[in-house]
C-alpha atoms as a PDB file:
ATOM      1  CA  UNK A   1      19.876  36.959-232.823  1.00  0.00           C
ATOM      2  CA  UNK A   2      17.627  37.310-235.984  1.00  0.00           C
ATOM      3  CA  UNK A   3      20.334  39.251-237.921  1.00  0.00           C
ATOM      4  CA  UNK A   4      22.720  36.560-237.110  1.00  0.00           C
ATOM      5  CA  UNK A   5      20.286  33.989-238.537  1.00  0.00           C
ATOM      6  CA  UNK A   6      19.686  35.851-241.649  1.00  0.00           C
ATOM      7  CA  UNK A   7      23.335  35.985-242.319  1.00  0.00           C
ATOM      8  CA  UNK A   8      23.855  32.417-241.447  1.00  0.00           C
ATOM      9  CA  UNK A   9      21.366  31.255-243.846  1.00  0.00           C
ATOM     10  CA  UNK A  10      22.671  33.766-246.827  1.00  0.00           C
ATOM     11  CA  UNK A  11      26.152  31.960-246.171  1.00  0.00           C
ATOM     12  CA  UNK A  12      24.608  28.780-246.584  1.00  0.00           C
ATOM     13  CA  UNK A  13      22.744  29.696-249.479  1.00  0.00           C
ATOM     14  CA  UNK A  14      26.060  31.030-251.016  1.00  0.00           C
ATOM     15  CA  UNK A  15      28.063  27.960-250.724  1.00  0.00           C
ATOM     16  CA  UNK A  16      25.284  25.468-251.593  1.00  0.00           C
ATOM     17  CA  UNK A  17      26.189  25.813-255.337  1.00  0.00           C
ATOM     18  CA  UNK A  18      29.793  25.122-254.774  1.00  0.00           C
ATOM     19  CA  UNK A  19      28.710  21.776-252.884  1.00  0.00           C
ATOM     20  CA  UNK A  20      26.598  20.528-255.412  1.00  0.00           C
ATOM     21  CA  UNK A  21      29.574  21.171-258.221  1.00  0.00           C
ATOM     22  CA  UNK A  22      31.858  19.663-256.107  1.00  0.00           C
ATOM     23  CA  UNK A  23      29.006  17.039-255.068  1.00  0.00           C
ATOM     24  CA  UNK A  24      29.116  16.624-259.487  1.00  0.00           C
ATOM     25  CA  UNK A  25      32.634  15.619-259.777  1.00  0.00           C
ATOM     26  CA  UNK A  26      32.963  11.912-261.180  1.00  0.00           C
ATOM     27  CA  UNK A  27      34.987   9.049-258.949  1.00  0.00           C
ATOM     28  CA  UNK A  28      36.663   6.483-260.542  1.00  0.00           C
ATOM     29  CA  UNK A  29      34.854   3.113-259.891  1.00  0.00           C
ATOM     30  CA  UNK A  30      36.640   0.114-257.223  1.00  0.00           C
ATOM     31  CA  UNK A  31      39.563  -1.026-259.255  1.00  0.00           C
ATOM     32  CA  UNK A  32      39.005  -4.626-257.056  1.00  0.00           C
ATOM     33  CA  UNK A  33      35.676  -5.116-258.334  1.00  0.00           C
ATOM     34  CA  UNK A  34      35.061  -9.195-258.031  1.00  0.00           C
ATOM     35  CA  UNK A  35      34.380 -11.174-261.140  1.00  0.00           C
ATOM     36  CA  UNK A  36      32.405 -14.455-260.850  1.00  0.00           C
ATOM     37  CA  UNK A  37      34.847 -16.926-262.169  1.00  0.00           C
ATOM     38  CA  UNK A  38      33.620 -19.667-265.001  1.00  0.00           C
ATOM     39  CA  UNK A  39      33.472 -23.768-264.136  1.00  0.00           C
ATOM     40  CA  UNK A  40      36.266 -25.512-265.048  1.00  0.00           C
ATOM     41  CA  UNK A  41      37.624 -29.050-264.139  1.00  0.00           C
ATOM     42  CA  UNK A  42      39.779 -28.752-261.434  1.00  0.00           C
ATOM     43  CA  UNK A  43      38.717 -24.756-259.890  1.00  0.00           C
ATOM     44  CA  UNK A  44      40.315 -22.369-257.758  1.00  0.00           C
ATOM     45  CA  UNK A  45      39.439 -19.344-255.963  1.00  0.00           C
ATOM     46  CA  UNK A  46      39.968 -16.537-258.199  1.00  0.00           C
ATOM     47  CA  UNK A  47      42.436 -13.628-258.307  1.00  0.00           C
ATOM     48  CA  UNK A  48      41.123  -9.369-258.161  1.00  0.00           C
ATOM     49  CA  UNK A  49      41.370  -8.252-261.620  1.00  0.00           C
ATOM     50  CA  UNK A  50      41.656  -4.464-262.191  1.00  0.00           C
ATOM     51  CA  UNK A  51      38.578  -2.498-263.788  1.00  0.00           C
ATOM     52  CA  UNK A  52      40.418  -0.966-266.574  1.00  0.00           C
ATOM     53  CA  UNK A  53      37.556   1.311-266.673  1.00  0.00           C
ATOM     54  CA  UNK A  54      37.731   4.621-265.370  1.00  0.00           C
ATOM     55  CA  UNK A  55      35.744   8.211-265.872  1.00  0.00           C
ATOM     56  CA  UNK A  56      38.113  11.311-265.806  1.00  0.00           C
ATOM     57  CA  UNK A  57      37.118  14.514-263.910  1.00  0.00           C
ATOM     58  CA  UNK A  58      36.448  18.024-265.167  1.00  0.00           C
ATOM     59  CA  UNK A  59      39.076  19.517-266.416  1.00  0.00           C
ATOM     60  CA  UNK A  60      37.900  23.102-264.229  1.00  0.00           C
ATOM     61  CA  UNK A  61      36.992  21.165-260.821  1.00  0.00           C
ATOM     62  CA  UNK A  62      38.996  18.549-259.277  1.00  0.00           C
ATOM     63  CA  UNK A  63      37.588  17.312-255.487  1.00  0.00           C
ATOM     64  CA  UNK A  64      39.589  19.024-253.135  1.00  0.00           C
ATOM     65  CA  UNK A  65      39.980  15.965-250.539  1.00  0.00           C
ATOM     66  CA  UNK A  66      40.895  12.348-251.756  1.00  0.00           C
ATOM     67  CA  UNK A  67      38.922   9.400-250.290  1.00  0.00           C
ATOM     68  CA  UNK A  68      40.973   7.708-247.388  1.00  0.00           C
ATOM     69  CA  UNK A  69      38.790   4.883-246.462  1.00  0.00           C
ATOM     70  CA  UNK A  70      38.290   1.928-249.530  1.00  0.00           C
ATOM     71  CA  UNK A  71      35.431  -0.436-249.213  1.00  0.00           C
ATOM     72  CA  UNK A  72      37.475  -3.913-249.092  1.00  0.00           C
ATOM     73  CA  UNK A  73      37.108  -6.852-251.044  1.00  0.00           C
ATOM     74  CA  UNK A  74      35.583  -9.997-249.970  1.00  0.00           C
ATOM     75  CA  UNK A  75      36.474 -13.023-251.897  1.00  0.00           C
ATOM     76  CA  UNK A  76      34.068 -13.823-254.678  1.00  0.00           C
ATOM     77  CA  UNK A  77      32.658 -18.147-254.174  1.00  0.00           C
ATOM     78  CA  UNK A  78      33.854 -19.952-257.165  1.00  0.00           C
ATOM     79  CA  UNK A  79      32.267 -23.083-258.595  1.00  0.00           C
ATOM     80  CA  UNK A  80      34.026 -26.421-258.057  1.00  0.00           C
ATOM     81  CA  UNK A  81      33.506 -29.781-258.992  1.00  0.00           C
ATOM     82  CA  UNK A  82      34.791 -31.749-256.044  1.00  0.00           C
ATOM     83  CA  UNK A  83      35.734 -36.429-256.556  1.00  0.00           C
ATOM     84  CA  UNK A  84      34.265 -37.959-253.781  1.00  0.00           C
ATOM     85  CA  UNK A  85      34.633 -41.817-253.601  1.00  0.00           C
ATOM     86  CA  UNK A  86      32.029 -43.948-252.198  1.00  0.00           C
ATOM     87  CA  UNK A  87      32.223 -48.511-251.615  1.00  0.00           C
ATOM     88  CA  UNK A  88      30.495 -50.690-253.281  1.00  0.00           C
ATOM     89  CA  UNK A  89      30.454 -54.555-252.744  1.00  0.00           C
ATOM     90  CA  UNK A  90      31.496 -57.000-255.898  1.00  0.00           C
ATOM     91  CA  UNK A  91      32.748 -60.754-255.716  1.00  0.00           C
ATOM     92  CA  UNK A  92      36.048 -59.237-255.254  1.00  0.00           C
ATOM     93  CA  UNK A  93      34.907 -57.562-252.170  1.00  0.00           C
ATOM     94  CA  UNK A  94      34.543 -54.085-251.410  1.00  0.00           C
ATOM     95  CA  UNK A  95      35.890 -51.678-253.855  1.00  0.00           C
ATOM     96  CA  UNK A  96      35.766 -47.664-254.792  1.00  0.00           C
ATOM     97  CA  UNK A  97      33.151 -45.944-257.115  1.00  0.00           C
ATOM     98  CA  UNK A  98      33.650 -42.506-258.134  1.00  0.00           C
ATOM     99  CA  UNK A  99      30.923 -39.262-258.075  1.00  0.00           C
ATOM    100  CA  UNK A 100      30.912 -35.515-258.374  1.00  0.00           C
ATOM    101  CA  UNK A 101      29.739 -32.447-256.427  1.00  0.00           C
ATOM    102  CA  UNK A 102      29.606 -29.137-257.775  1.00  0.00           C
ATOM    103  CA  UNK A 103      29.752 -26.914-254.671  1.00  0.00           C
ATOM    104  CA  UNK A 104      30.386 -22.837-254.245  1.00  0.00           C
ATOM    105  CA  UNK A 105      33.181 -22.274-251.736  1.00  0.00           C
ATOM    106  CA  UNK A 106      36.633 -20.552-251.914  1.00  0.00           C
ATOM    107  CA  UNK A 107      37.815 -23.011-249.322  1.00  0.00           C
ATOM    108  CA  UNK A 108      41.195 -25.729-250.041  1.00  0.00           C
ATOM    109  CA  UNK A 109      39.535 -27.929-252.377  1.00  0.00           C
ATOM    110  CA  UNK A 110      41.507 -31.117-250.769  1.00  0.00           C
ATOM    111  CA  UNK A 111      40.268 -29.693-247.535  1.00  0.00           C
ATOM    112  CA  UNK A 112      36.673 -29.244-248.888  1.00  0.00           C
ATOM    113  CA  UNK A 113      36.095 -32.564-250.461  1.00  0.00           C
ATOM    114  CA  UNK A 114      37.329 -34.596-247.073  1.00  0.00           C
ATOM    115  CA  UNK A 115      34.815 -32.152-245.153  1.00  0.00           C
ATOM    116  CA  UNK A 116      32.294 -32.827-247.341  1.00  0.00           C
ATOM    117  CA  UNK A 117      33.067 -36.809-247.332  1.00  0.00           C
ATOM    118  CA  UNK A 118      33.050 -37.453-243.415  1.00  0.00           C
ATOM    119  CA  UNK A 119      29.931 -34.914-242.714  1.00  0.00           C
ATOM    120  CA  UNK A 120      26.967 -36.915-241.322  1.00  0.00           C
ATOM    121  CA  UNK A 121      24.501 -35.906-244.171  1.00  0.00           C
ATOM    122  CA  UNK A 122      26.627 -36.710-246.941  1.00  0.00           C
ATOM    123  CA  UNK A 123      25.424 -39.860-249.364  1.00  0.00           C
ATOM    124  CA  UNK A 124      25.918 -41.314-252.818  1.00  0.00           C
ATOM    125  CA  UNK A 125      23.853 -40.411-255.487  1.00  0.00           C
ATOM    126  CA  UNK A 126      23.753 -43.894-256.469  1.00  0.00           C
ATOM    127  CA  UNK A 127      21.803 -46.004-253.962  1.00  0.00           C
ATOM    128  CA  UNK A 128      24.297 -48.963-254.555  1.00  0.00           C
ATOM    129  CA  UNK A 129      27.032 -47.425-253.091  1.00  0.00           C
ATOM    130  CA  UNK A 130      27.560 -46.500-249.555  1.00  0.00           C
ATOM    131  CA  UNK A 131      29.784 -44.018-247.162  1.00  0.00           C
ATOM    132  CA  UNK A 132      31.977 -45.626-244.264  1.00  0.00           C
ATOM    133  CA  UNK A 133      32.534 -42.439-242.778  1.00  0.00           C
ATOM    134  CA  UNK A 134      29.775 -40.175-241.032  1.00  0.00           C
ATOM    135  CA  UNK A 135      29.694 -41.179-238.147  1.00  0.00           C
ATOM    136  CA  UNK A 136      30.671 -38.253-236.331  1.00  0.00           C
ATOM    137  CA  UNK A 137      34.481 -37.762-236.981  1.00  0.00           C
ATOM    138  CA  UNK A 138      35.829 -34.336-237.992  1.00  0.00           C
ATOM    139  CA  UNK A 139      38.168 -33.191-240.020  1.00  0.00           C
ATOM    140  CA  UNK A 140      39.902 -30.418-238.349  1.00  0.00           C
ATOM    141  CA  UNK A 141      42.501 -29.106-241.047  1.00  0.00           C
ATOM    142  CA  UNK A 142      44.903 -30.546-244.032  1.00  0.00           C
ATOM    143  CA  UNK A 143      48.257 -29.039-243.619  1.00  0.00           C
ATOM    144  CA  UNK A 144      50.548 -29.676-247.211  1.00  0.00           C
ATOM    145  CA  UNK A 145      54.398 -30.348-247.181  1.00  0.00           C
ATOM    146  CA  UNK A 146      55.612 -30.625-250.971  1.00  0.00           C
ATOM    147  CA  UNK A 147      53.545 -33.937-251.814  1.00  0.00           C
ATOM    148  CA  UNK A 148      53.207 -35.108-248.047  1.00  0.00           C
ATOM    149  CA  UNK A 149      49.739 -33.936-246.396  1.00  0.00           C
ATOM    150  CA  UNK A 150      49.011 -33.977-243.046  1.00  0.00           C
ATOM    151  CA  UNK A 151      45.020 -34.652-242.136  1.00  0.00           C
ATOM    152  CA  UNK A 152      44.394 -34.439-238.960  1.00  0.00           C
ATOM    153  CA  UNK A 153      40.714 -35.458-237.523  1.00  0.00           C
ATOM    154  CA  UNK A 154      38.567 -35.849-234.567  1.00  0.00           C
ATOM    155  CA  UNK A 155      38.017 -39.828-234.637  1.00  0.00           C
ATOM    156  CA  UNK A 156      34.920 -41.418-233.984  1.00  0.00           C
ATOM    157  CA  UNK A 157      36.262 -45.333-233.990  1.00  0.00           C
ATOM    158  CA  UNK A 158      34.264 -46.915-237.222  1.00  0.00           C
ATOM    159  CA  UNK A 159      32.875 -50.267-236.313  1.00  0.00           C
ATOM    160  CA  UNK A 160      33.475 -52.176-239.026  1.00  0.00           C
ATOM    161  CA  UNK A 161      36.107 -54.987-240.121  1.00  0.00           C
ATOM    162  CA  UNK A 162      39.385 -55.172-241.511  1.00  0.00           C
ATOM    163  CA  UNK A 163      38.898 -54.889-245.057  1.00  0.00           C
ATOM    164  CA  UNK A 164      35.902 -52.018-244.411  1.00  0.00           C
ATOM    165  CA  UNK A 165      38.479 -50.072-242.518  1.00  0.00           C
ATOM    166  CA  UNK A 166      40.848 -50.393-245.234  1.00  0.00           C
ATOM    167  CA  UNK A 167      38.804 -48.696-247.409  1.00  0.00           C
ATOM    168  CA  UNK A 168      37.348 -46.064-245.231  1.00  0.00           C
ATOM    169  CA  UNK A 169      41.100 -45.078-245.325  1.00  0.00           C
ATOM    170  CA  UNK A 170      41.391 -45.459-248.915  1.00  0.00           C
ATOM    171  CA  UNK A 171      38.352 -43.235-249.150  1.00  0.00           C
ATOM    172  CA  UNK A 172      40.149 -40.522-247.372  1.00  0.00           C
ATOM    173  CA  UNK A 173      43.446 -41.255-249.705  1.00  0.00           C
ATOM    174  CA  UNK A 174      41.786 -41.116-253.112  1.00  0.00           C
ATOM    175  CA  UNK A 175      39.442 -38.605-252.519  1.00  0.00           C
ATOM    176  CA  UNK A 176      42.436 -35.613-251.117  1.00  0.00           C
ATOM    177  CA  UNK A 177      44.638 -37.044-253.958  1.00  0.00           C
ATOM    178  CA  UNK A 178      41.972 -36.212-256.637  1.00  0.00           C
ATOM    179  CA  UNK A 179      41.094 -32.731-255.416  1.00  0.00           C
ATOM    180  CA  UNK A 180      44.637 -32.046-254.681  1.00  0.00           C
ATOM    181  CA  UNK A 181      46.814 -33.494-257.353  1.00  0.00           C
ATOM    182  CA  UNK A 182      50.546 -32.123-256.106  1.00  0.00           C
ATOM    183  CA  UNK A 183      49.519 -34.358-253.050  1.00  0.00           C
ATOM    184  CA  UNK A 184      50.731 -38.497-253.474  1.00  0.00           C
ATOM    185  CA  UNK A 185      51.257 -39.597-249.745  1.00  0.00           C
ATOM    186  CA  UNK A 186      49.155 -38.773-246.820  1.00  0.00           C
ATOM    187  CA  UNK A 187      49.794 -39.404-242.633  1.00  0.00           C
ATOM    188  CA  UNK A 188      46.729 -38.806-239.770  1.00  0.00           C
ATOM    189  CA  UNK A 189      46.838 -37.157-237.071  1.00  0.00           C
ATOM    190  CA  UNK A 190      44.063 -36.844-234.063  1.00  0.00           C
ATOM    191  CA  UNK A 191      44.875 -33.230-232.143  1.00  0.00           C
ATOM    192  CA  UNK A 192      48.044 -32.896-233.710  1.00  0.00           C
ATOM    193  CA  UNK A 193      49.294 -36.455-232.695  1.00  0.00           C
ATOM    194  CA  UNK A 194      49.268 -39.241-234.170  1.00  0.00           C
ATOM    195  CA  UNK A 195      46.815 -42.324-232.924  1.00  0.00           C
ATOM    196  CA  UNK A 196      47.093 -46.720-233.526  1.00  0.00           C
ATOM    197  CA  UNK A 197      43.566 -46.783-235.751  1.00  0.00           C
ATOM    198  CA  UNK A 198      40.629 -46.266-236.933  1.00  0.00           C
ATOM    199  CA  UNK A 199      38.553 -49.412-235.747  1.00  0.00           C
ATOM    200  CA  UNK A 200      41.303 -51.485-234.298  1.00  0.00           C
ATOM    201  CA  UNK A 201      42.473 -53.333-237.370  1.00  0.00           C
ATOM    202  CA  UNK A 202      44.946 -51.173-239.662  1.00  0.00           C
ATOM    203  CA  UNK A 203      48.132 -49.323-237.872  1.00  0.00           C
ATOM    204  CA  UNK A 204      47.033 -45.228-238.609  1.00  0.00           C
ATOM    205  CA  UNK A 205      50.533 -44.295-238.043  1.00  0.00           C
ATOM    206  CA  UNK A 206      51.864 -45.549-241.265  1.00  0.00           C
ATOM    207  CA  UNK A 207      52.283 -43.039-244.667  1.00  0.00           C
ATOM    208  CA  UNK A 208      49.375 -44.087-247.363  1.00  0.00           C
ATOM    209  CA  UNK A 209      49.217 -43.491-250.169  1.00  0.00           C
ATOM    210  CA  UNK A 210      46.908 -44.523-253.497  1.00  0.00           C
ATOM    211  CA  UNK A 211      47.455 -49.140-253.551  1.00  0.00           C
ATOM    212  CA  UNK A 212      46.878 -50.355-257.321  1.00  0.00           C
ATOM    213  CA  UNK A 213      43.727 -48.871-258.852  1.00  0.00           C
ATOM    214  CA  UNK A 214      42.954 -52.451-260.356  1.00  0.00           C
ATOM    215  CA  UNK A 215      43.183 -53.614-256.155  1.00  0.00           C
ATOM    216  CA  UNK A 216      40.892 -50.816-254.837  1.00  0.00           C
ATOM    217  CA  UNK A 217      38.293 -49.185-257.535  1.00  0.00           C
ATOM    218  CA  UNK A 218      35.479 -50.882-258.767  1.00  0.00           C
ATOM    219  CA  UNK A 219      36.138 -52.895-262.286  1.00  0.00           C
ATOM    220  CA  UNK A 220      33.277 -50.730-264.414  1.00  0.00           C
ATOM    221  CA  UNK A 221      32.130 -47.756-263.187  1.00  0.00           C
ATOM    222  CA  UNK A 222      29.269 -45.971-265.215  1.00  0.00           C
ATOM    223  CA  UNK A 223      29.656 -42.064-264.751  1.00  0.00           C
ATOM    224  CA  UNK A 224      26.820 -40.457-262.824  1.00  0.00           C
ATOM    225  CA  UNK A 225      24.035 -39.547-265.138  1.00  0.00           C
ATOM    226  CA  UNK A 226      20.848 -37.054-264.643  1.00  0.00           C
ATOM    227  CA  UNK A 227      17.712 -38.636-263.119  1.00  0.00           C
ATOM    228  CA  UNK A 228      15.970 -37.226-266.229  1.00  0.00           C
ATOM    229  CA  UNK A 229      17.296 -37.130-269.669  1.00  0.00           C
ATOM    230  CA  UNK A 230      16.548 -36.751-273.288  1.00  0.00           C
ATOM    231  CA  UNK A 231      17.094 -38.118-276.479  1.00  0.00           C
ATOM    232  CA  UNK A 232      20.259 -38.858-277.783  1.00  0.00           C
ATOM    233  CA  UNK A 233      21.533 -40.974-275.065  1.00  0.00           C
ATOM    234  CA  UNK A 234      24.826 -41.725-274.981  1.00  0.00           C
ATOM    235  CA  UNK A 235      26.526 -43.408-271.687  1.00  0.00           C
ATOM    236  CA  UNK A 236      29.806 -43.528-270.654  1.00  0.00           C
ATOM    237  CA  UNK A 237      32.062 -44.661-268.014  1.00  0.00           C
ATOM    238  CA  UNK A 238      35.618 -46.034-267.603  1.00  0.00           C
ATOM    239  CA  UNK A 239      36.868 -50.024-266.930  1.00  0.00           C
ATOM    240  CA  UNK A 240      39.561 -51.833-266.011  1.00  0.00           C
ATOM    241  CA  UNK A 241      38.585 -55.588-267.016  1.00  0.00           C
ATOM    242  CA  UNK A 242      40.011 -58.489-269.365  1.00  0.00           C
ATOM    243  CA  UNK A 243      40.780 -57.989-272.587  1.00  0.00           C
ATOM    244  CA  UNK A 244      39.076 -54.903-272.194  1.00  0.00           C
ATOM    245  CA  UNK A 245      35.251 -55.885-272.475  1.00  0.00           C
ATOM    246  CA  UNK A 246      32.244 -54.772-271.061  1.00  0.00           C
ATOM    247  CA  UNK A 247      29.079 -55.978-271.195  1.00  0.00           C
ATOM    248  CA  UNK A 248      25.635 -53.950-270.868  1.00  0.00           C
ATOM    249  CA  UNK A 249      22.155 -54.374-270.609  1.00  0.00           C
ATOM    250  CA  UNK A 250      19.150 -51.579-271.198  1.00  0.00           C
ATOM    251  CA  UNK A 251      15.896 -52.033-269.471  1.00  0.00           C
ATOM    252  CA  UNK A 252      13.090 -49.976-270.311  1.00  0.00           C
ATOM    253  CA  UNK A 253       9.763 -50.143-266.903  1.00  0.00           C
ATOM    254  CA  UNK A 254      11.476 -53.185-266.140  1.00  0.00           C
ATOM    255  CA  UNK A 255      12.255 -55.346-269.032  1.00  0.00           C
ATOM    256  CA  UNK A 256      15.444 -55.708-270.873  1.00  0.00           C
ATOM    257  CA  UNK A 257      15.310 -54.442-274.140  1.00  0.00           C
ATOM    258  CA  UNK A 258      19.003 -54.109-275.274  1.00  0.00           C
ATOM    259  CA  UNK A 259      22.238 -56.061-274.914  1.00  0.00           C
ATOM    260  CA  UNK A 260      25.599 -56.136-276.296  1.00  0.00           C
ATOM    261  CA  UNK A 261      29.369 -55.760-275.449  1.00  0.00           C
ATOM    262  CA  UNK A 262      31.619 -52.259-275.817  1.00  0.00           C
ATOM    263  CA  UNK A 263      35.642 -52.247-275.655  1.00  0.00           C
ATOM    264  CA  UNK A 264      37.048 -49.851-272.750  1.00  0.00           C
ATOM    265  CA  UNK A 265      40.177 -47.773-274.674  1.00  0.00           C
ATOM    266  CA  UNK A 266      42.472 -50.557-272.209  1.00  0.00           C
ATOM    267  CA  UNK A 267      42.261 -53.614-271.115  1.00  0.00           C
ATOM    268  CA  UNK A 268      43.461 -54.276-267.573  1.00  0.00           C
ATOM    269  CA  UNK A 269      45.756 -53.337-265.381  1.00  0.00           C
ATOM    270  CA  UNK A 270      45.302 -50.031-268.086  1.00  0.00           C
ATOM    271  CA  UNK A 271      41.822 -48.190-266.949  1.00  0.00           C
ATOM    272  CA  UNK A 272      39.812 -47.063-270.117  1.00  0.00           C
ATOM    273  CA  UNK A 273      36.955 -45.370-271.086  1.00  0.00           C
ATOM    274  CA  UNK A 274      34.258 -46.959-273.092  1.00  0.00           C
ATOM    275  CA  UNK A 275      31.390 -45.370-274.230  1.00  0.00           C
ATOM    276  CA  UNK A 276      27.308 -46.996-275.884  1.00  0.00           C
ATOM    277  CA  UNK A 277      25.352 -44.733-277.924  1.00  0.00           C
ATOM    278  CA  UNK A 278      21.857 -45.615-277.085  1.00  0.00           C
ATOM    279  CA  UNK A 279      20.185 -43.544-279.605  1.00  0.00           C
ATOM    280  CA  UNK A 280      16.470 -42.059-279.487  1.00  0.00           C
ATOM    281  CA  UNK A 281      14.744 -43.450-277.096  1.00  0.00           C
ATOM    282  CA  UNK A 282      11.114 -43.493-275.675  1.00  0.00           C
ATOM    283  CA  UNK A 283       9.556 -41.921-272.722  1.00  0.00           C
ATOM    284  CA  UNK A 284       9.656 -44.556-269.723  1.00  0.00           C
ATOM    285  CA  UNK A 285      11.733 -45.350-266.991  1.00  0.00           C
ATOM    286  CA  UNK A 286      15.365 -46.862-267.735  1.00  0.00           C
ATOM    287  CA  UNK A 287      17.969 -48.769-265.867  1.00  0.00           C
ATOM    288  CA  UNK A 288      21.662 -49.195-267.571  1.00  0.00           C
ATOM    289  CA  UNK A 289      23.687 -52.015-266.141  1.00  0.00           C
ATOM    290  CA  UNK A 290      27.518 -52.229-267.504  1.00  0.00           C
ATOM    291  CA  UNK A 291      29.067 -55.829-266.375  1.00  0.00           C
ATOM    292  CA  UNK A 292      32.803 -57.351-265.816  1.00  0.00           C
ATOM    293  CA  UNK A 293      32.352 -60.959-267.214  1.00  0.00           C
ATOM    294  CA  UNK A 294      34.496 -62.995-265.654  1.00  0.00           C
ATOM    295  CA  UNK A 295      36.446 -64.679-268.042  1.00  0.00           C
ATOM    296  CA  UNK A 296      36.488 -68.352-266.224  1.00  0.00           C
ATOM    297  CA  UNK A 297      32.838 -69.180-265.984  1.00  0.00           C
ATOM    298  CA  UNK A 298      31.217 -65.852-267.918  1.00  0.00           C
ATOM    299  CA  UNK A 299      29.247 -65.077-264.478  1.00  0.00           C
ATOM    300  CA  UNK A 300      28.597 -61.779-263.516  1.00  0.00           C
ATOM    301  CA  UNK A 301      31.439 -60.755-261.327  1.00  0.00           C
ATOM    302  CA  UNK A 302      30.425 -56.920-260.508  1.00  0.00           C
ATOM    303  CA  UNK A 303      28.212 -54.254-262.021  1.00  0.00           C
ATOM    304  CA  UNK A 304      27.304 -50.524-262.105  1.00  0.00           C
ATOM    305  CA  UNK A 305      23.824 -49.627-262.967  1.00  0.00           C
ATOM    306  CA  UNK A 306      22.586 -46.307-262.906  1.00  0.00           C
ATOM    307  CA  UNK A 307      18.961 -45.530-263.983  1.00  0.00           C
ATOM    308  CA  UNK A 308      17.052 -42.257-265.608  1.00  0.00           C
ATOM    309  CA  UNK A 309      13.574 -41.024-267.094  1.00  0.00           C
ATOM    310  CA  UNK A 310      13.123 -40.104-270.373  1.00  0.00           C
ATOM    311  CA  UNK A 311      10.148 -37.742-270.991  1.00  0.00           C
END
């Protein structure tokens, strides 16, 4: 038994310099390596580009067994800026206001965003506006047919009135057809078939698709902003109004400090974007307001205000 031993651990001691030569030979690194994809406007979950790196082995030793088993790839999140629209009231009623989310997910980005609108927790930025939905619907998939979509959801009835249910649907409409642009018509479903309404007012069953943006969004909006910033300030937004004017107002802790007028790009039905340079400005608390004027009585007819810190 001790001879045996012995010679067992002079064969080992032989072939432990071949293992650690063979041990020495360089592998090639994944080829499927992940890269973490850049922002851009409208994202998408990104592709597997090859490593075009690679280390050759010796030229004397070459591994004698090829790996069979390849550690596989999980898809890398990408950043995406999701449109989620929220209501607002004005003297015209209740219209749509626009506001972003940047979110990591690799998920349908039509899908995403209606998620991401109905979920309970979800809220505007902008204390003005408000969300119709979470209230405990769910929506269970988005299925795509050329520019048809299907979106089928777990209803919770909404207890609101006609023209609230209206656009609790539009909500759904704008919002899939701005984080899915091939999409231009969309049907409901509840478990796969369809259902009479949402809160007993509008007919569910019917294809909808996005009315007259001059009928359903908001006259001035005034794109979302940082709750601090710093000098320059320049803000900017987008109107549909008469003869394309806007009218704006600048308070600083309070008091108004500033007011003029700025020309959207278009006057309605054309949507354009205006833009106010507001220059250097102190530390203290702001508040923009941008106005439609109505052009019968020159009352306020709706507004966007958004406020910020400069420090």
């Amino acid at each position: 038994m001790k001879r045996t031993g012995r010679f067992t651990k002079l064969v080992v001691l032989l072939a432990l310099p071949a293992i650690l030569v063979s041990c020495h030979v360089a592998v090639a690194p994944n080829p499927n390596a992940s890269v973490t994809p850049t922002l851009s406007p409208a994202p998408s979950p990104s592709g597997w580009p090859s490593n075009s790196a690679s280390t050759s082995a010796s030229p004397t030793i070459e591994p004698t067994v090829s790996p069979t088993i390849k550690p596989s790839a999980s898809p890398s999140l990408a950043k995406m800026t999701l449109a989620l629209y929220y209501v607002g009231k004005t003297n015209n009623g209740l219209r749509l206001y626009r506001e972003f989310r940047s979110v990591m997910s690799t998920d349908d980005m039509g899908l995403y965003s209606l998620q991401a609108l109905v979920r309970k927790k979800n809220h505007p930025f902008d204390m003005d506006y408000y969300n119709l939905w979470g209230n405990g619907s769910v929506i269970n998939y988005v299925r795509y047919s050329g520019s048809r979509a299907v979106v089928d959801i777990a209803v919770v009835p909404l207890k609101v009135g006609a023209e609230a249910e209206m656009r609790a649907i539009d909500q759904l409409v704008w919002t899939l057809t701005a984080n899915h642009p091939s999409t231009t018509s969309v049907t409901f479903t509840s478990s796969g078939k369809s259902f009479e309404s949402f809160a007993g007012h509008v007919d569910a069953r019917q294809i909808f698709s996005r009315e007259l943006h001059y009928e359903v969004l908001a006259p001035v909006w005034v794109d979302q902003v940082a709750a601090v910033m710093t000098s320059p300030v320049i803000m900017r937004g987008t109107a549909c109004t008469f003869e394309a004017g806007v009218h704006w107002q600048l308070f600083r802790n309070g008091e108004l400090i500033r007011e003029k007028h700025v020309l959207a790009s278009g006057a309605c039905p054309v949507r354009g974007g205006w833009s106010v340079n507001l220059g250097m400005l102190r530390e203290g608390h702001y508040m923009f307001a941008a106005q439609d004027i109505s052009a019968k009585d020159g009352s306020v007819t709706q507004e966007d205000t958004k406020e910020f810190v400069i420090r």
